[in-house]
Protein backbone atom coordinates (compact mmCIF):
# COMPACT_ATOMS: atom_id res chain seq x y z
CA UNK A 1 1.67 7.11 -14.68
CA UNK A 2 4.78 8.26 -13.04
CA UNK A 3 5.36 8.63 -9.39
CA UNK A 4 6.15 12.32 -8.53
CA UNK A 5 9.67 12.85 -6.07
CA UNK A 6 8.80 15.70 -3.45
CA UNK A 7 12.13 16.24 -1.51
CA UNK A 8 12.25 13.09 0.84
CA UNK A 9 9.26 11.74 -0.55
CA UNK A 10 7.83 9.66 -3.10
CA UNK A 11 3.78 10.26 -3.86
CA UNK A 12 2.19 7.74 -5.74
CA UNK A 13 -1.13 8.50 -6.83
CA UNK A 14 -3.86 5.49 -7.15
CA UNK A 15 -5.94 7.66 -8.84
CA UNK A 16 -3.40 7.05 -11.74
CA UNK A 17 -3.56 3.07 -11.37
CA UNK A 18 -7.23 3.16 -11.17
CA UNK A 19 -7.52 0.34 -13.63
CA UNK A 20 -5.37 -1.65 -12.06
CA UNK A 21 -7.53 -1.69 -8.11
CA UNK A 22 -10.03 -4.51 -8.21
CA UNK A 23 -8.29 -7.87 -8.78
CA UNK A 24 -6.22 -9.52 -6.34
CA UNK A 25 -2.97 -10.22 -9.17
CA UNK A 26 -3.13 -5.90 -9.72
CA UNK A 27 -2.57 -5.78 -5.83
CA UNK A 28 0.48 -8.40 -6.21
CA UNK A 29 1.98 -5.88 -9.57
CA UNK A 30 1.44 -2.37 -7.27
CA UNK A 31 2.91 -4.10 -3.94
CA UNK A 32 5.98 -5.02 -5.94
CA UNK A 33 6.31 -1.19 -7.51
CA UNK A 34 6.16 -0.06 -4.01
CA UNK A 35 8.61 -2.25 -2.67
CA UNK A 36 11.07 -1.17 -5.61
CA UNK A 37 10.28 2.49 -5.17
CA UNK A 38 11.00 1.79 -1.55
CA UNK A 39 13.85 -0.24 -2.46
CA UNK A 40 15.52 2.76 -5.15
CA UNK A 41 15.76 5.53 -2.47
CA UNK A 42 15.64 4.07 1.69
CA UNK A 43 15.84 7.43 2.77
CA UNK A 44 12.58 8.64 1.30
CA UNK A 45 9.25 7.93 2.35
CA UNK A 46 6.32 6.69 0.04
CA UNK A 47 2.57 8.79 0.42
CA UNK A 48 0.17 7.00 -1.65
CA UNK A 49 -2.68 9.01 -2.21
CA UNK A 50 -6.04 7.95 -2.20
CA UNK A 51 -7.24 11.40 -3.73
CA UNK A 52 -10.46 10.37 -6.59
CA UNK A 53 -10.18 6.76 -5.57
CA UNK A 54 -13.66 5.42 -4.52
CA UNK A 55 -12.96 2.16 -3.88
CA UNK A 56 -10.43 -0.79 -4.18
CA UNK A 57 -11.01 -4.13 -3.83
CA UNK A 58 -10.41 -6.19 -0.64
CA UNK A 59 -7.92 -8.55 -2.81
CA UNK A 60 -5.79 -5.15 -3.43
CA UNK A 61 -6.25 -4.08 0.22
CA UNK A 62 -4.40 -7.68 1.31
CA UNK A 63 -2.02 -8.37 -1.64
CA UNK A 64 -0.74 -4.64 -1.25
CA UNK A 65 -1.04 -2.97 1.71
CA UNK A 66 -1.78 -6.42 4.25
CA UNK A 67 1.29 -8.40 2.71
CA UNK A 68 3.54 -5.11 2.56
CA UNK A 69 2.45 -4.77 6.41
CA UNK A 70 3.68 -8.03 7.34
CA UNK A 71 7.20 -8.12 4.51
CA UNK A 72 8.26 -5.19 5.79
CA UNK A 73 7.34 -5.00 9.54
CA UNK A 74 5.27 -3.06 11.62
CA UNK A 75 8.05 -0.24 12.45
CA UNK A 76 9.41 -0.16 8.67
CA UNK A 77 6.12 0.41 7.22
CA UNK A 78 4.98 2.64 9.65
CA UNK A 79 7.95 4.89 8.98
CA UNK A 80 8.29 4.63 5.32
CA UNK A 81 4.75 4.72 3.80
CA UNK A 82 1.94 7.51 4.94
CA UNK A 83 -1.32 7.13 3.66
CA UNK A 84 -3.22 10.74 2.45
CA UNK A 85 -7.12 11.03 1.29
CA UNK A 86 -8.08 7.65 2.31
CA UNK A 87 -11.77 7.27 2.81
CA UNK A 88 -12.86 5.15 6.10
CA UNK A 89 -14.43 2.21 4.01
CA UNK A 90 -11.10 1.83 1.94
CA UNK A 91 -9.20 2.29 5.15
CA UNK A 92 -11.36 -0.34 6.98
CA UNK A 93 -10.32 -2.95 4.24
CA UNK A 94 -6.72 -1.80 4.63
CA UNK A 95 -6.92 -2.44 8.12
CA UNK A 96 -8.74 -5.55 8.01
CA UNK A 97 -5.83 -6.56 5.69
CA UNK A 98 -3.21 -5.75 7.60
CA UNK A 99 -4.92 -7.51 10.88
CA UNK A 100 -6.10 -10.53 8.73
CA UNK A 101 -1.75 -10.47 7.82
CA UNK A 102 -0.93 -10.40 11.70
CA UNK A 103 -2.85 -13.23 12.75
CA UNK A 104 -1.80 -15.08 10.19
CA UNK A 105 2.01 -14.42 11.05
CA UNK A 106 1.43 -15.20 14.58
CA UNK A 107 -0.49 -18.46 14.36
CA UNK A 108 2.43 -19.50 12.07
CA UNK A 109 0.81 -20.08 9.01
């Protein structure tokens, strides 16, 4: 289960953490492996590939990608961690996530 270094980027493959996608305490273990792979190289950028992932769960969506979002900032995220073979109903939870992370940030809670 080993993340694969491509040049200037890290790929990450859920496929390989399948077992690990459908509680919301699995999304709190992968968010901090991201933020360490992030973390052991700044230069490089993260893909996490979706490729033979059907579904995660919407506690994975906001403990990794929706909290991510909002520790790391909009710009830093955006430029650090790319997204590949993501279907559109695990990309509409990611999204929701991330939104559900904004609102909360801006109403202070």
């Amino acid at each position: 289960m080993g993340e694969i270094l491509h040049e200037s980027e890290w790929v990450m493959r859920m496929s390989d953490h399948a077992r690990f996608l459908g509680s919301r305490e699995a999304g709190q273990a992968l968010r901090v492996k991201v933020a360490n792979l992030l973390k052991a190289d700044p230069g490089c950028k993260l893909v996490i590939d979706f490729s033979e992932v059907p579904v995660i769960s919407s506690g994975v969506a906001d403990e990794l990608f929706g909290m991510l979002f909002a520790d790391l900032g909009p710009m830093v995220f955006m430029s650090r961690i790319e997204l590949r073979n993501v279907d559109s109903t695990i990309r509409g939870l990611i999204d929701k996530a991330i939104v559900k992370r904004l609102h909360q940030r801006t109403e202070g809670k």
